[in-house]
C-alpha atoms as a PDB file:
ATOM      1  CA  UNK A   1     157.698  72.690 107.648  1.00  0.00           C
ATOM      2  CA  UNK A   2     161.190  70.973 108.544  1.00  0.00           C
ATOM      3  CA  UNK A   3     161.524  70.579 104.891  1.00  0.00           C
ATOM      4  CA  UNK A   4     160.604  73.777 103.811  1.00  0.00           C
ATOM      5  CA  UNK A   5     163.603  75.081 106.701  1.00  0.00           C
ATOM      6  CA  UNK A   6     165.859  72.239 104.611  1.00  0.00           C
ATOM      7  CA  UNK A   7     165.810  74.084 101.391  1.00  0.00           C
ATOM      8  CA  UNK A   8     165.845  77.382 102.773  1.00  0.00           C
ATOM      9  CA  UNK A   9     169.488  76.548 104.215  1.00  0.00           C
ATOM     10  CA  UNK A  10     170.876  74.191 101.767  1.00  0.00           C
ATOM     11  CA  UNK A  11     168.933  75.015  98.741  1.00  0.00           C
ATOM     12  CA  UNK A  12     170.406  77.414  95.994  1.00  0.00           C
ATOM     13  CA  UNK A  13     166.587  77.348  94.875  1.00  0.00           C
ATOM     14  CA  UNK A  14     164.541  80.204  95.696  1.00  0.00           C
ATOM     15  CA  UNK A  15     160.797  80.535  97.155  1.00  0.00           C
ATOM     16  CA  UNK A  16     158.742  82.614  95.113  1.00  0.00           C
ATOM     17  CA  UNK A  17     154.865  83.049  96.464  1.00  0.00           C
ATOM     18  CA  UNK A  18     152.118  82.911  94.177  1.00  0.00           C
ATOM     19  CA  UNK A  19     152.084  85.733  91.391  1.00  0.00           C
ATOM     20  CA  UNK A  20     147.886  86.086  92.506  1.00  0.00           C
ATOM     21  CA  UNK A  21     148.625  86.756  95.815  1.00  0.00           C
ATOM     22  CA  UNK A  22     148.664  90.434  97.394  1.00  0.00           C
ATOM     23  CA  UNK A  23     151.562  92.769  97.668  1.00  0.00           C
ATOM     24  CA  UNK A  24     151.494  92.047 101.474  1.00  0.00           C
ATOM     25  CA  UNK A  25     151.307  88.900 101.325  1.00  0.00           C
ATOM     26  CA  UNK A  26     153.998  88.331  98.404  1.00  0.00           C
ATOM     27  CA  UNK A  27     156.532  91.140 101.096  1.00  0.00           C
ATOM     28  CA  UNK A  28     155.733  89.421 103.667  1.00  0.00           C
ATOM     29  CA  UNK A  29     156.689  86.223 102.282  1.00  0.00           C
ATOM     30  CA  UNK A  30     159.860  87.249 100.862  1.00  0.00           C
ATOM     31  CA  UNK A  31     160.862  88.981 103.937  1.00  0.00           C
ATOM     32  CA  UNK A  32     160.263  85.741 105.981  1.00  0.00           C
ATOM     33  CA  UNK A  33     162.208  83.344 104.221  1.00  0.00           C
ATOM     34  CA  UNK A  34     165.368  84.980 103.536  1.00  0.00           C
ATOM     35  CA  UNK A  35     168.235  82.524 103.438  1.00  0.00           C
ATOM     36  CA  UNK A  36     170.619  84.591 105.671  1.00  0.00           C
ATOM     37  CA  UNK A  37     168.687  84.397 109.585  1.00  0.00           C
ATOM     38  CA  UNK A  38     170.421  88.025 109.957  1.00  0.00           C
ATOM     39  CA  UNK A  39     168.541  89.930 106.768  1.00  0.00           C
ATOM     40  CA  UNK A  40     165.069  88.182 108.539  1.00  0.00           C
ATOM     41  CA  UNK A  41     162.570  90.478 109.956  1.00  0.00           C
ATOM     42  CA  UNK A  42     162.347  89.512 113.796  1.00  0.00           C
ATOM     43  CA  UNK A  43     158.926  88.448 115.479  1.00  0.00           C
ATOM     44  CA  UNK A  44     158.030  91.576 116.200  1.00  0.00           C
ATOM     45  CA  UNK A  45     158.747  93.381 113.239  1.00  0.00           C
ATOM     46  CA  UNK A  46     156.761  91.050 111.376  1.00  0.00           C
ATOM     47  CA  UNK A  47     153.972  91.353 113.563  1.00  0.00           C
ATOM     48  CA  UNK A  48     153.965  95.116 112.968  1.00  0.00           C
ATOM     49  CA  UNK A  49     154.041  94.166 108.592  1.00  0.00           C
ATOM     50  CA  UNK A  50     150.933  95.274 106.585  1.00  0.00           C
ATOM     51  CA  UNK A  51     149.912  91.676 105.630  1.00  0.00           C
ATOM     52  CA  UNK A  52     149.558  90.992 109.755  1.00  0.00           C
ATOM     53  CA  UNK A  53     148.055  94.387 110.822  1.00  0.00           C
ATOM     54  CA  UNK A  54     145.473  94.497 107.968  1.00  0.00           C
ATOM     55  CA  UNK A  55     144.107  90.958 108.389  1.00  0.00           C
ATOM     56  CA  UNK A  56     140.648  90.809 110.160  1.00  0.00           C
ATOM     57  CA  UNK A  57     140.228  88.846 113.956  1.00  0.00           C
ATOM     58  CA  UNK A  58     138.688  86.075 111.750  1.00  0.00           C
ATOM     59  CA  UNK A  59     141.397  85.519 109.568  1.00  0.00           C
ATOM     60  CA  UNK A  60     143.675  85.480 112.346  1.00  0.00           C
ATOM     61  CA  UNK A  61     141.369  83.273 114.065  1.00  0.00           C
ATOM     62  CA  UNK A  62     141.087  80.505 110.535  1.00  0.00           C
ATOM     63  CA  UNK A  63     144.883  81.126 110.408  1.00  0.00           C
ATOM     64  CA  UNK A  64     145.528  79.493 114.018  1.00  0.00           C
ATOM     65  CA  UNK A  65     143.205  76.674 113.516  1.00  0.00           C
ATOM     66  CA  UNK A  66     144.995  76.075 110.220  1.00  0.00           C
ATOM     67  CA  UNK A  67     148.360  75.735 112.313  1.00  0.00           C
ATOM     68  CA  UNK A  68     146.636  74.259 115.004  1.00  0.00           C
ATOM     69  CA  UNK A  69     145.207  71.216 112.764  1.00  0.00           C
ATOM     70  CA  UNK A  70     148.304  70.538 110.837  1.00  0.00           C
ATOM     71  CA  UNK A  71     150.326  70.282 113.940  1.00  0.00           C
ATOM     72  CA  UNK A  72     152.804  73.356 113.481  1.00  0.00           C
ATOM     73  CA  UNK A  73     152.828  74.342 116.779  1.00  0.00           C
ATOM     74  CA  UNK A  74     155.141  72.525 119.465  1.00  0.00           C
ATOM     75  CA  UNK A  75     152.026  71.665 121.772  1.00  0.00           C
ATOM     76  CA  UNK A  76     150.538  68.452 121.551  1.00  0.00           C
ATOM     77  CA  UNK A  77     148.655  68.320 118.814  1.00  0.00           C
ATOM     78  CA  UNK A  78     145.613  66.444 120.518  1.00  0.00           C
ATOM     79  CA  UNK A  79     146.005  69.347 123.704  1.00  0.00           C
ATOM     80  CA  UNK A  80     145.516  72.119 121.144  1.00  0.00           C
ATOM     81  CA  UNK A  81     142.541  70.349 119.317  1.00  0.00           C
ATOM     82  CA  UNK A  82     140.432  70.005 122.809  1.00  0.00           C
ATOM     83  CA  UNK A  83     141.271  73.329 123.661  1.00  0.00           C
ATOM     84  CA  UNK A  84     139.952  74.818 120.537  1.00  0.00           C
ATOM     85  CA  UNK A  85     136.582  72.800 120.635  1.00  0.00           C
ATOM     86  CA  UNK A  86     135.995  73.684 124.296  1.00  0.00           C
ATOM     87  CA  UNK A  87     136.267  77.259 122.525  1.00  0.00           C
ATOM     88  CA  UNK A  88     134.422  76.968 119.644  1.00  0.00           C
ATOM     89  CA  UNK A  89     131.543  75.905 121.776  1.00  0.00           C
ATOM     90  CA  UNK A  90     131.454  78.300 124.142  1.00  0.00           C
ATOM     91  CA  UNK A  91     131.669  80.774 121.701  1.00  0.00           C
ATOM     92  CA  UNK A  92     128.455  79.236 120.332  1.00  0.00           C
ATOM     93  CA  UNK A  93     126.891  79.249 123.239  1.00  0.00           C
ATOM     94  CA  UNK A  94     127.425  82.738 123.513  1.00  0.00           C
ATOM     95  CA  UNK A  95     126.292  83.589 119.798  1.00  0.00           C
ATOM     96  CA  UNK A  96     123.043  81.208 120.779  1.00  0.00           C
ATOM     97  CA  UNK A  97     122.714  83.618 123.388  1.00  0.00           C
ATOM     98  CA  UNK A  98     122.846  86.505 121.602  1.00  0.00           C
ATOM     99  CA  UNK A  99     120.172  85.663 119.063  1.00  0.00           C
END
């Protein structure tokens, strides 16, 4: 990640997301990484963006654990990882339950 914040200040390259990818995605990329911090959508603008309010709980759900495993977040990595499988099995407990 600190590299990818590298070339998007010094860098005269440009980020281009995938040309398979959806239209929300592809906007919501392109929005994101403008070079200039003032032409960036704020948090909660780009919580309100199509690619974010059309993605299901359990995408948003795969897309934590993603940044959860690969240590994005500021937390301690280790915290975050005993957190989430204290979650994941109560939640299936609960499905257990259910059946």
């Amino acid at each position: 990640m600190t590299h990818l914040v590298y070339l998007l200040k010094m860098s005269s390259i440009s980020i281009e997301p995938p040309e398979n990818a959806s239209q929300f995605f592809r906007s919501f990329i392109l929005r994101t990484l403008r070079k200039d911090p003032k032409e960036r959508p704020t948090a909660a603008e780009l919580i309100e963006d199509p690619f974010i309010t059309q993605l299901s709980e359990e995408s948003c759900i795969e897309i934590i654990r993603t940044l959860v495993k690969s240590s994005l977040l500021h937390k301690n990595k280790d915290e975050y990882e005993e957190e989430w499988e204290e979650e994941e099995e109560e939640e299936e407990g609960e499905e257990e339950e259910e059946k």
